[in-house]
PDB file of N, CA and C in Angstrom:
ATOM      1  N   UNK A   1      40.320  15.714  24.316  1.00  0.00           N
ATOM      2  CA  UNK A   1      41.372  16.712  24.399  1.00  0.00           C
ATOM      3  C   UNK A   1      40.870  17.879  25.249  1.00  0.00           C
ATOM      4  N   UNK A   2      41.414  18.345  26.556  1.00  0.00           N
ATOM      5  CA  UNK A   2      41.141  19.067  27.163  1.00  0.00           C
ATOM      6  C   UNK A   2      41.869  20.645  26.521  1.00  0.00           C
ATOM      7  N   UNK A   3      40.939  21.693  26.939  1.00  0.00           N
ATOM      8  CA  UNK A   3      41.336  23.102  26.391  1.00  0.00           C
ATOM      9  C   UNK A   3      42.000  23.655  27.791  1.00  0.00           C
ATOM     10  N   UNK A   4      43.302  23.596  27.716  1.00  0.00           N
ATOM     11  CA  UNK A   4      44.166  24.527  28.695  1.00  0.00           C
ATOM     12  C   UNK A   4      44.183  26.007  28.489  1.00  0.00           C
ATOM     13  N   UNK A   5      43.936  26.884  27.551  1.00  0.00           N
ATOM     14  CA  UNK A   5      43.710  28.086  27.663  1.00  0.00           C
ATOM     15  C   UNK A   5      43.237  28.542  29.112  1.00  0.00           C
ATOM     16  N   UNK A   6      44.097  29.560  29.765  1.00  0.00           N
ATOM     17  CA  UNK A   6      43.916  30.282  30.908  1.00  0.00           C
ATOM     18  C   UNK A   6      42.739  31.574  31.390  1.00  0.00           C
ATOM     19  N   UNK A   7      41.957  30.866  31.832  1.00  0.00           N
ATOM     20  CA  UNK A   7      40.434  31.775  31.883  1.00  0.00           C
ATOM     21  C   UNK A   7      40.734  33.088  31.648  1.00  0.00           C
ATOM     22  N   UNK A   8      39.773  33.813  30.982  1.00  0.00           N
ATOM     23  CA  UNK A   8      39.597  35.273  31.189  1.00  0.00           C
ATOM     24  C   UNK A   8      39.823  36.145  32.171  1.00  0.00           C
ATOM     25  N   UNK A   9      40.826  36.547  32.544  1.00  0.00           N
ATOM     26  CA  UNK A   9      40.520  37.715  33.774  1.00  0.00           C
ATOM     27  C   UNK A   9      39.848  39.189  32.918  1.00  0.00           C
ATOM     28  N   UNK A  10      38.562  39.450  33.365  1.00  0.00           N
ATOM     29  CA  UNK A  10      38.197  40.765  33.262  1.00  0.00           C
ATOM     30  C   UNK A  10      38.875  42.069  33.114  1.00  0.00           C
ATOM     31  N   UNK A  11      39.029  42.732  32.523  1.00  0.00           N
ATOM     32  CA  UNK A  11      39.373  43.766  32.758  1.00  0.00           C
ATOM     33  C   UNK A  11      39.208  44.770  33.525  1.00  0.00           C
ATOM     34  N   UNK A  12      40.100  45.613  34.221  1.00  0.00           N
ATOM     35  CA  UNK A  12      40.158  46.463  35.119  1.00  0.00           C
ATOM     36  C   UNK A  12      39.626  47.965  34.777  1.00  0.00           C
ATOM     37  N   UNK A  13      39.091  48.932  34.835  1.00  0.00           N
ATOM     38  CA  UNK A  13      39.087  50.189  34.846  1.00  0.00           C
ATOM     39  C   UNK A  13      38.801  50.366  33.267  1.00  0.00           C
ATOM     40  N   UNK A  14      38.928  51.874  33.107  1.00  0.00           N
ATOM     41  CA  UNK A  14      37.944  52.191  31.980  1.00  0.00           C
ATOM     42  C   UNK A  14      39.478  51.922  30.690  1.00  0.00           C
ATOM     43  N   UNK A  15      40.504  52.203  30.754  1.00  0.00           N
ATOM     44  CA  UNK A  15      41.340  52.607  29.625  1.00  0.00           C
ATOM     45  C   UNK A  15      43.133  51.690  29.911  1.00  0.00           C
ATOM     46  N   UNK A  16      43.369  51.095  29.366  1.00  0.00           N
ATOM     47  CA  UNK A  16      44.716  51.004  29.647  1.00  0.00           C
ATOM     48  C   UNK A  16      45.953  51.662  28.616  1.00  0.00           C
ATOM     49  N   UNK A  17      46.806  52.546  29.484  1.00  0.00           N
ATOM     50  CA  UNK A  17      48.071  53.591  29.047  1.00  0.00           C
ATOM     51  C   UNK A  17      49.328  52.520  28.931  1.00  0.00           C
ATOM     52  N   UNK A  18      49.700  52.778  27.436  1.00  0.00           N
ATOM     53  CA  UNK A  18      51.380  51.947  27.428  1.00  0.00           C
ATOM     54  C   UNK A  18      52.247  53.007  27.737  1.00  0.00           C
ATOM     55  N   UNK A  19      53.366  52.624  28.774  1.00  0.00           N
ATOM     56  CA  UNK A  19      53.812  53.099  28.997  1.00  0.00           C
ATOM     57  C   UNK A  19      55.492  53.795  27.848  1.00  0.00           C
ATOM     58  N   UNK A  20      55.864  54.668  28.038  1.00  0.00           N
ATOM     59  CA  UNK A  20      57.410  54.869  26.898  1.00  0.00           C
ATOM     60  C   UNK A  20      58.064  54.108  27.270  1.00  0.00           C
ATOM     61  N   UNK A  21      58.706  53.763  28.534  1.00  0.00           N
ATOM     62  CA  UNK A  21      59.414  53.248  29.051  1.00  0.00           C
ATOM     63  C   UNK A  21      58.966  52.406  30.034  1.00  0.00           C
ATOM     64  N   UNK A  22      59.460  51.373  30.173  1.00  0.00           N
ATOM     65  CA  UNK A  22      59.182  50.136  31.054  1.00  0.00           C
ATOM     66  C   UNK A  22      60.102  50.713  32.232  1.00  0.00           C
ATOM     67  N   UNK A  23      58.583  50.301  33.657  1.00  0.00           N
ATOM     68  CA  UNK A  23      59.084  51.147  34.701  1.00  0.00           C
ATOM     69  C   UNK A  23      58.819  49.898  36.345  1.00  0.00           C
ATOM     70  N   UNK A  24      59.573  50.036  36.874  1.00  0.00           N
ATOM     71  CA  UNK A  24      59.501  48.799  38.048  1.00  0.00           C
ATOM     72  C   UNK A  24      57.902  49.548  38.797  1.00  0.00           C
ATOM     73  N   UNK A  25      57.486  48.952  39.179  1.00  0.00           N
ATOM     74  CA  UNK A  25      56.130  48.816  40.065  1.00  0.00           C
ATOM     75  C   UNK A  25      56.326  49.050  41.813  1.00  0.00           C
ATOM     76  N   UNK A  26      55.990  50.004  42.222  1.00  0.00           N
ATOM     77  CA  UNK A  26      56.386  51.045  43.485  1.00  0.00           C
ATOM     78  C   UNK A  26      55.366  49.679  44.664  1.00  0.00           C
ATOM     79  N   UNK A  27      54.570  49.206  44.255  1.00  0.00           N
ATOM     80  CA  UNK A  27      53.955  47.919  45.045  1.00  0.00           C
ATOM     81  C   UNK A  27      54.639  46.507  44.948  1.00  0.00           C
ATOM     82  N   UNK A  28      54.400  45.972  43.815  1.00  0.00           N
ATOM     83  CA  UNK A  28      55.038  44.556  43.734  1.00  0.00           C
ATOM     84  C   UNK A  28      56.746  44.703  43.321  1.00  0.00           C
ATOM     85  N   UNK A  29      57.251  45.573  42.798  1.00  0.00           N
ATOM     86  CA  UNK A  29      58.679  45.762  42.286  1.00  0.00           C
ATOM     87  C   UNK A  29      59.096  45.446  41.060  1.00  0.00           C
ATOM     88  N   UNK A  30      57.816  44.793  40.059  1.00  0.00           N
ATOM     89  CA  UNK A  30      57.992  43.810  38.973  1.00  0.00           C
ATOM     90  C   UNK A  30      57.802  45.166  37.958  1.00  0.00           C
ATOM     91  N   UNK A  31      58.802  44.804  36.914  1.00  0.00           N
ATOM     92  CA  UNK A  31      58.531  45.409  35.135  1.00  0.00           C
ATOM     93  C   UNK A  31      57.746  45.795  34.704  1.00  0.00           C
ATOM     94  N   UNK A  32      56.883  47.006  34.893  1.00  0.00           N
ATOM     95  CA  UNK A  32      55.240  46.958  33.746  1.00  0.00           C
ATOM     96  C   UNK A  32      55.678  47.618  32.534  1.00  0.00           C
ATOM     97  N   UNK A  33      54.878  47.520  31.644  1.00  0.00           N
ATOM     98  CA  UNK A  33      55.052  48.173  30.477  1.00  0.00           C
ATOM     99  C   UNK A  33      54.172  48.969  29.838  1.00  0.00           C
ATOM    100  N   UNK A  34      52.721  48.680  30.956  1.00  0.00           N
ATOM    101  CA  UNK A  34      51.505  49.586  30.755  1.00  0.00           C
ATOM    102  C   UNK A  34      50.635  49.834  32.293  1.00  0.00           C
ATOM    103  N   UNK A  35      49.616  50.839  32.537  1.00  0.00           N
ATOM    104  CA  UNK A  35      48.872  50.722  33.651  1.00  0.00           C
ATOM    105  C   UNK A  35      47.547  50.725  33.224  1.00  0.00           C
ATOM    106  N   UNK A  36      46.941  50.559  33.980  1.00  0.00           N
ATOM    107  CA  UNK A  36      45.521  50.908  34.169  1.00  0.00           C
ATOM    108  C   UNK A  36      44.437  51.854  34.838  1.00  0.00           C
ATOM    109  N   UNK A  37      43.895  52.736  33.835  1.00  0.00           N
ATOM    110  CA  UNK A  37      43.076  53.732  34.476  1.00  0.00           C
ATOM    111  C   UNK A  37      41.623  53.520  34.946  1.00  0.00           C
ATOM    112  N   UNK A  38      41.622  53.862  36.211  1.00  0.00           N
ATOM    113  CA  UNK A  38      40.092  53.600  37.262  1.00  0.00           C
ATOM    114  C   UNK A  38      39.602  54.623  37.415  1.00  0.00           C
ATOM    115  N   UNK A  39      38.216  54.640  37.088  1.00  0.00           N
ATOM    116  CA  UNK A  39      37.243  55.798  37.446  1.00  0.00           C
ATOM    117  C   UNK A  39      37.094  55.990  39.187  1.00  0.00           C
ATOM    118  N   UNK A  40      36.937  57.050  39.786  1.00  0.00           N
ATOM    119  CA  UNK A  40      36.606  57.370  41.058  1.00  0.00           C
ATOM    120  C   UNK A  40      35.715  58.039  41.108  1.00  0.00           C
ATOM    121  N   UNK A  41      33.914  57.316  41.311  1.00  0.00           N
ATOM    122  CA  UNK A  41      32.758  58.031  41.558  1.00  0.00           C
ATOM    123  C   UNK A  41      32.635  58.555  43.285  1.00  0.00           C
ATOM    124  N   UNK A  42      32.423  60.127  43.655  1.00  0.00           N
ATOM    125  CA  UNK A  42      32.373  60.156  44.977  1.00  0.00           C
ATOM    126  C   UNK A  42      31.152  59.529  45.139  1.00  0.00           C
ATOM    127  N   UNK A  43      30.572  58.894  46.510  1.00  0.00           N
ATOM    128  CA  UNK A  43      29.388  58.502  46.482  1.00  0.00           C
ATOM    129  C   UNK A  43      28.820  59.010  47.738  1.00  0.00           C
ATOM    130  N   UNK A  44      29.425  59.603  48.738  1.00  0.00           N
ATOM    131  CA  UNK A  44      28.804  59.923  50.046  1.00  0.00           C
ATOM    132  C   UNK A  44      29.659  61.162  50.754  1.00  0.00           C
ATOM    133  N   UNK A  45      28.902  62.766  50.942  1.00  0.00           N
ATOM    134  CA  UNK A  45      29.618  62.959  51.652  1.00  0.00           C
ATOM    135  C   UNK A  45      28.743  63.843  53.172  1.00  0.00           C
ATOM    136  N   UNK A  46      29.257  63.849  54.079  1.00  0.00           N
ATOM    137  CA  UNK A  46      28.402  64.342  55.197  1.00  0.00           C
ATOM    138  C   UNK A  46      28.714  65.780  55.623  1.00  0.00           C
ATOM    139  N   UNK A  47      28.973  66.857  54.804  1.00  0.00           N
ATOM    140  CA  UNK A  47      28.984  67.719  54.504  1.00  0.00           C
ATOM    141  C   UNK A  47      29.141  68.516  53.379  1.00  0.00           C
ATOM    142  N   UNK A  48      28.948  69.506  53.122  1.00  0.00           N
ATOM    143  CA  UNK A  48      29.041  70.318  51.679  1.00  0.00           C
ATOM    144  C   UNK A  48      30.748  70.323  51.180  1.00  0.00           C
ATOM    145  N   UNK A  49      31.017  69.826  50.043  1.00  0.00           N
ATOM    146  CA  UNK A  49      32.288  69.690  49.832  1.00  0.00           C
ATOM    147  C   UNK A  49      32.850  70.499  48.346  1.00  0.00           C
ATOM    148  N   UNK A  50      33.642  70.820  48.418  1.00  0.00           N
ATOM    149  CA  UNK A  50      34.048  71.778  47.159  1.00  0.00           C
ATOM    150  C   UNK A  50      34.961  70.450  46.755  1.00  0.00           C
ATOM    151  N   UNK A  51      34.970  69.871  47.109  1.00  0.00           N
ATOM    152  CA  UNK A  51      35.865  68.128  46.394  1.00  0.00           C
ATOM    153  C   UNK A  51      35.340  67.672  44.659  1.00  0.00           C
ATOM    154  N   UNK A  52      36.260  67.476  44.025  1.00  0.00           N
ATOM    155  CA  UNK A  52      35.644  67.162  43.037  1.00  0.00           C
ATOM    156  C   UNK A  52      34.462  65.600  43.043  1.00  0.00           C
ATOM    157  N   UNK A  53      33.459  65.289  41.964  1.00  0.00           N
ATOM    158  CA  UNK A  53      32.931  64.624  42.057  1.00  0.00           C
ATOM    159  C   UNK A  53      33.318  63.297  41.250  1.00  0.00           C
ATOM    160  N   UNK A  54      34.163  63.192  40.817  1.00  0.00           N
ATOM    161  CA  UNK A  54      34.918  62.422  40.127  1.00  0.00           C
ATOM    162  C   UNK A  54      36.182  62.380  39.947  1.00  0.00           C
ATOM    163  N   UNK A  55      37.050  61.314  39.612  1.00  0.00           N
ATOM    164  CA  UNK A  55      39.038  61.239  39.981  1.00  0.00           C
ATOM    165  C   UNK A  55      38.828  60.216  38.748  1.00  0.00           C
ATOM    166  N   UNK A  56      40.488  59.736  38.946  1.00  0.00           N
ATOM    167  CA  UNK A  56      40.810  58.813  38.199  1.00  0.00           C
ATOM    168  C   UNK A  56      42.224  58.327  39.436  1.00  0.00           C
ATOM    169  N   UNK A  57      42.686  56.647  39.165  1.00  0.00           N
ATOM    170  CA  UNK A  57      43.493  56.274  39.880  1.00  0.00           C
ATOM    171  C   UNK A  57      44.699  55.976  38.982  1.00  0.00           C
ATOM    172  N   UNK A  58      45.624  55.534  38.917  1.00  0.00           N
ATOM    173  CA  UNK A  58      46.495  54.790  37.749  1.00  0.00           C
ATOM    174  C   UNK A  58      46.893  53.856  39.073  1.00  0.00           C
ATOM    175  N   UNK A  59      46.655  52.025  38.029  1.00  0.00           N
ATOM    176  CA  UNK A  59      46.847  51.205  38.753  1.00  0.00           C
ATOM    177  C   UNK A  59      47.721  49.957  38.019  1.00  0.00           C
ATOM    178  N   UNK A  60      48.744  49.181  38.857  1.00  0.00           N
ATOM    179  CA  UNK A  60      49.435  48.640  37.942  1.00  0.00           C
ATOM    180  C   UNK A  60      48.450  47.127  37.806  1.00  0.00           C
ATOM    181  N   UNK A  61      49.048  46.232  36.321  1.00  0.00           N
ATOM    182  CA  UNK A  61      48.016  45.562  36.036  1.00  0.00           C
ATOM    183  C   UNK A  61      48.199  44.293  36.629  1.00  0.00           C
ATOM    184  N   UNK A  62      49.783  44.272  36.767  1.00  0.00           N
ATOM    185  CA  UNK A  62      50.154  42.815  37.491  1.00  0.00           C
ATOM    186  C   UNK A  62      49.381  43.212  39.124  1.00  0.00           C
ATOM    187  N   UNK A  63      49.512  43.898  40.065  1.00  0.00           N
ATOM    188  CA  UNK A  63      49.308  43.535  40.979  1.00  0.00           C
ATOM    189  C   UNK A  63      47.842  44.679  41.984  1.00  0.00           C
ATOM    190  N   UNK A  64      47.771  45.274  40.875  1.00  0.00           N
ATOM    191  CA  UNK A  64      46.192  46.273  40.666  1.00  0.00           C
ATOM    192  C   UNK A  64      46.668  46.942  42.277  1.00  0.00           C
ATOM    193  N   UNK A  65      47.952  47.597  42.567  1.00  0.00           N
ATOM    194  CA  UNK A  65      48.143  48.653  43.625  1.00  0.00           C
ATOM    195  C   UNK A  65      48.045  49.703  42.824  1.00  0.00           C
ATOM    196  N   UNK A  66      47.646  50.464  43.620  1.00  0.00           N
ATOM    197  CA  UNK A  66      47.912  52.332  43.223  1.00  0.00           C
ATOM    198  C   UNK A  66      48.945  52.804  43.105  1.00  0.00           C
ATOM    199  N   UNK A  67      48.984  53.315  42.349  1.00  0.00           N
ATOM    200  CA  UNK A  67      50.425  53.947  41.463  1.00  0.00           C
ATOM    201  C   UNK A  67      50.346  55.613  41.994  1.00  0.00           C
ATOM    202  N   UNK A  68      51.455  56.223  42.227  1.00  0.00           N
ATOM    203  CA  UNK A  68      51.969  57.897  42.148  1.00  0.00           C
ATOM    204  C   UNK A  68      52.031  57.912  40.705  1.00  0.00           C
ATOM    205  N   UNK A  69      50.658  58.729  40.002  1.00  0.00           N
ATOM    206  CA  UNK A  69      51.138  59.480  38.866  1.00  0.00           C
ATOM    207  C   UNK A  69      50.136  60.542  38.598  1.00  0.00           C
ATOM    208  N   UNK A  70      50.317  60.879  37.476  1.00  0.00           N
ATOM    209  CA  UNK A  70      49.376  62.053  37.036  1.00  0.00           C
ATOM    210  C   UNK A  70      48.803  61.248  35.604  1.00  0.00           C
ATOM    211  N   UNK A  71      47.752  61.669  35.526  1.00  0.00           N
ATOM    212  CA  UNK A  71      46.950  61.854  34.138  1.00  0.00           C
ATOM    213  C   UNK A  71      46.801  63.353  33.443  1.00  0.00           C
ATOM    214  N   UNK A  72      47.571  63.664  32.981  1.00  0.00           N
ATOM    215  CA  UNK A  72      47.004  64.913  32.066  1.00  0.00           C
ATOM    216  C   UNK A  72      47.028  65.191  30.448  1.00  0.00           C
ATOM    217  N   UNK A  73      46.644  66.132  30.117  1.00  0.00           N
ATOM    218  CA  UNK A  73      46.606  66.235  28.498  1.00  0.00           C
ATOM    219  C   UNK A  73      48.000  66.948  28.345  1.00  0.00           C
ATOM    220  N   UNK A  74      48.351  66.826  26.652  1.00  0.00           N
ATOM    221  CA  UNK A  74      48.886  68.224  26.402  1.00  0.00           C
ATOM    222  C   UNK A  74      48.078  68.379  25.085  1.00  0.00           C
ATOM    223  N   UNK A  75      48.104  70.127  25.476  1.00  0.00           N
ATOM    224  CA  UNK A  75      47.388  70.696  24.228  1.00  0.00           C
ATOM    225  C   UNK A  75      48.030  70.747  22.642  1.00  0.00           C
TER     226      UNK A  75
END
């Protein structure tokens, strides 16, 4: 009896956000219902930069494009 279970895909980025509302995908056009948050280490720069040294991306999970959003708290 062979095991058809569909390999592991790894996970992406440090955290995944459900979304309130299920929202179409600005890359592929498809339904998500959650994204995925990616760390952004700077690693090189060739001048002195007042840039932060770290980001975050929000990425969708079906098709891992970059998303327009914000990450923030509320207090």
């Amino acid at each position: 009896m062979t095991d058809e279970r569909a390999p592991e895909v790894p996970p992406i980025g440090e955290a995944e956000y459900l979304l309130e509302t299920p929202l179409k995908c600005s890359c592929c056009q498809q339904v998500i219902s959650s994204v995925f948050i990616v760390r952004l280490l700077r690693v090189r720069v060739n001048f002195v930069s007042s840039l932060p040294r770290r980001g975050h991306v929000v990425v969708c999970p079906l098709c891992q494009g970059i998303l327009s959003a914000e990450l923030g708290g509320m207090a």
